[in-house]
Protein backbone atom coordinates (compact mmCIF):
# COMPACT_ATOMS: atom_id res chain seq x y z
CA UNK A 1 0.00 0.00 0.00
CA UNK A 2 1.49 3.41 -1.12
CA UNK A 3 1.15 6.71 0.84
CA UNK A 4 -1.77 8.15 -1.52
CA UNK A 5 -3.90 4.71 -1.31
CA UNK A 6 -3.58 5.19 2.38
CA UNK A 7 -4.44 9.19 2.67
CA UNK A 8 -7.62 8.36 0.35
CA UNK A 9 -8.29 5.15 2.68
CA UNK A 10 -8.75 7.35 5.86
CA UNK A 11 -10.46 10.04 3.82
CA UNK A 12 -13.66 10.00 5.63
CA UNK A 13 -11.98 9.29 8.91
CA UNK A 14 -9.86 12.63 8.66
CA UNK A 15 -6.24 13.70 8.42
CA UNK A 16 -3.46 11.09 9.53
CA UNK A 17 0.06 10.99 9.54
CA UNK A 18 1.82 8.61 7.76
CA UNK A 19 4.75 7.45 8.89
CA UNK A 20 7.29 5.03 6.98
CA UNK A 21 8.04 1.73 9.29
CA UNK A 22 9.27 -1.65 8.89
CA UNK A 23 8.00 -2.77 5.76
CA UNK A 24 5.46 -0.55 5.03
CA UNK A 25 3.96 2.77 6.67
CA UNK A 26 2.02 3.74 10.54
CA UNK A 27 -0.73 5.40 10.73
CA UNK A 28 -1.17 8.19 13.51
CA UNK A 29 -3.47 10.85 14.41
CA UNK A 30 -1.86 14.13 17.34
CA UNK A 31 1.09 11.07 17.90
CA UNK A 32 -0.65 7.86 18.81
CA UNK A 33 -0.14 5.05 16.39
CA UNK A 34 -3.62 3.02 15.62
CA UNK A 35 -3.08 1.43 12.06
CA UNK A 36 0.07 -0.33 10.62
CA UNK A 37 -0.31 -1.23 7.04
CA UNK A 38 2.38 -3.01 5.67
CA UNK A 39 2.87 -5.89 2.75
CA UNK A 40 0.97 -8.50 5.11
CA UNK A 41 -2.02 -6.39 5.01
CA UNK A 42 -3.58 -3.49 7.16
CA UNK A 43 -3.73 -3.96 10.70
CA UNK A 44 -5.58 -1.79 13.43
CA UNK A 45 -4.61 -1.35 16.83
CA UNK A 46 -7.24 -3.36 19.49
CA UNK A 47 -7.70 -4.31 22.65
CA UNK A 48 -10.17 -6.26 24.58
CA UNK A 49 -13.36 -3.87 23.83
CA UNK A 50 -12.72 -4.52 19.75
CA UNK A 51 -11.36 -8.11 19.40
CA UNK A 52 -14.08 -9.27 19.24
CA UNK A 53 -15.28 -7.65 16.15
CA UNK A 54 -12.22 -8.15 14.58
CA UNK A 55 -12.94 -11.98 15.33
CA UNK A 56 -16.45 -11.69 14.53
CA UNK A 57 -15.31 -10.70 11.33
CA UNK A 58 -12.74 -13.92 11.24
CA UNK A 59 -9.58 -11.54 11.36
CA UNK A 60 -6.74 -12.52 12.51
CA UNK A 61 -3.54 -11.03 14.77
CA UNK A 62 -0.98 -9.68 13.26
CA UNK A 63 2.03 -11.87 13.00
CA UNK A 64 5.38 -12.27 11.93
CA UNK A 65 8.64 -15.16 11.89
CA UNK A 66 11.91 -14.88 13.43
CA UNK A 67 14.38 -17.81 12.57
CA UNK A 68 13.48 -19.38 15.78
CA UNK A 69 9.70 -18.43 16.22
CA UNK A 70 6.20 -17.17 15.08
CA UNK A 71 5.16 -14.10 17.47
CA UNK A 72 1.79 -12.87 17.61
CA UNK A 73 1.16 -9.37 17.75
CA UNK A 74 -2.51 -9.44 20.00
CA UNK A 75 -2.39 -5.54 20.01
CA UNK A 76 -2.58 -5.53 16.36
CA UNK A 77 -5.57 -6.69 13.78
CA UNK A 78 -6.06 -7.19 10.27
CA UNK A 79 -8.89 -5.55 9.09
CA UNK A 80 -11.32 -6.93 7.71
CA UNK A 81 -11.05 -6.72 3.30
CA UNK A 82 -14.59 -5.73 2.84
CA UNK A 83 -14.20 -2.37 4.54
CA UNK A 84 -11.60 -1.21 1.75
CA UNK A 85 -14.60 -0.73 0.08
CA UNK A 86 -16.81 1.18 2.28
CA UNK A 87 -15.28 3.89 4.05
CA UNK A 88 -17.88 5.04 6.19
CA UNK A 89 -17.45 1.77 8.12
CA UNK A 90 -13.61 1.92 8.02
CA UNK A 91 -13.72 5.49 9.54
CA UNK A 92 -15.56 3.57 12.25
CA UNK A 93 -13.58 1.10 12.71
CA UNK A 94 -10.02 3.16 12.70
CA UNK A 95 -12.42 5.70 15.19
CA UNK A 96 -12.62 2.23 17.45
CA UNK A 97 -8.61 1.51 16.95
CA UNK A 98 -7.63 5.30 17.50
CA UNK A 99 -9.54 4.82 20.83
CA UNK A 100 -7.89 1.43 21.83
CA UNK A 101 -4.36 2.71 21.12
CA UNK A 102 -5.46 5.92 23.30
CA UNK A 103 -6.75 3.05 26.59
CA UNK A 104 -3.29 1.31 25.59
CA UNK A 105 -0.88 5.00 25.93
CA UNK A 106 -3.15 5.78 29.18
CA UNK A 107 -2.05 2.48 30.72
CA UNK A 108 1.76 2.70 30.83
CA UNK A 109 3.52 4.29 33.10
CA UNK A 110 4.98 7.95 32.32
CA UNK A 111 8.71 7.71 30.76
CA UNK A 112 10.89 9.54 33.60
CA UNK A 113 12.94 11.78 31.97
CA UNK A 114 16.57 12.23 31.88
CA UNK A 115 16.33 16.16 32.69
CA UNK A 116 14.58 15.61 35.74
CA UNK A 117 16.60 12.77 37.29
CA UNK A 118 19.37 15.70 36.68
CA UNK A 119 17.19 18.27 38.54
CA UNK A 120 16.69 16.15 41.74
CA UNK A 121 20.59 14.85 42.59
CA UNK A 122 22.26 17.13 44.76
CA UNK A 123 25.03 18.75 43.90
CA UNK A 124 28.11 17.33 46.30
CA UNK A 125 31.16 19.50 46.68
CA UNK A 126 34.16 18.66 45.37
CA UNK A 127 37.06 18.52 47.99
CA UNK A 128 39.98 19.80 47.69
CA UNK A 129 43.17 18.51 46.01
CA UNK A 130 45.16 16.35 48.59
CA UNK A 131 48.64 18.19 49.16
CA UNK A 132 51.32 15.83 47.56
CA UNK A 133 53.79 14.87 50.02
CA UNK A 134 57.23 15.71 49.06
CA UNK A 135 59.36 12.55 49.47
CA UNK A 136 62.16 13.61 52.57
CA UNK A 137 65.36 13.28 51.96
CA UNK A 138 67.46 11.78 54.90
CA UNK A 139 70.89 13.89 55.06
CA UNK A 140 73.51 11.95 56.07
C-alpha cells in the first residue's frame, strides 16, 4: 500500500500521519499510532473492547517469523477486506482503533525523563586537592 492509497483510505476518517516503518507505513493521528499497514495487510490497533469484532469478522492477529519463532502481535488486527470498500465503516472502525491505542498509551507508566533525574541529585562539593607529600630526603 502506497502513501496516496492510504491518505484516500482514511479520507472519511480525517487527516493522519503517515509514517514510513518496517515494511510498510504507521498510521497516527496528534502522535498515537492506531493502524500499521504493511505488505501483510492493514492492521488496526485493538484491545479487549474490539477483538471481538475483529474476530467476529474472522480476522486474525498480526504476525510475523523470526528464525526461531512465530510471534503474535494481540495488540494488532487485520482488518477486515470488505471495509476497503466502504469507508464510512472503516472510519468507524479506525475511530474504534484510535480509541484502543489511546486506553493502551493511558495504561503505561509515564517515561521519567533524563532532565529531571538531573534536577533532583544534589550537587556534592568537590574537595579539595590532597597536598602531595614531598618525598624527605634523609641527610647523612
Amino acid at each position: 500500500m502506497d502513501r496516496e492509497f492510504l491518505i484516500d483510505l482514511f479520507a472519511d476518517f480525517g487527516p493522519v500521519t503517515i509514517r514510513k516503518m518496517f515494511s510498510g507505513h504507521g498510521i497516527s493521528v496528534d502522535g498515537v499510532n492506531f493502524a500499521l499497514a504493511l505488505r501483510a495487510g492493514l492492521f488496526f490497533r485493538a484491545d479487549e473492547v474490539t477483538i471481538p469484532d475483529f474476530e467476529a469478522e474472522g480476522s486474525k492477529p498480526f504476525q510475523y517469523s523470526t528464525r526461531a519463532k512465530t510471534v503474535l502481535v494481540n495488540s494488532y488486527w487485520e482488518l477486515p477486506a470488505r471495509l476497503f470498500d466502504d469507508s464510512e465503516e472503516l472510519a468507524q472502525w479506525a475511530r474504534a482503533a484510535l480509541a484502543a491505542a489511546q486506553r493502551a498509551k493511558v495504561k503505561k507508566r509515564p517515561k521519567k525523563k533524563a532532565a529531571a533525574k538531573t534536577a533532583t541529585k544534589k550537587a556534592t562539593p568537590k574537595k579539595p586537592a590532597a597536598k602531595k607529600r614531598s618525598a624527605k630526603k634523609t641527610v647523612r
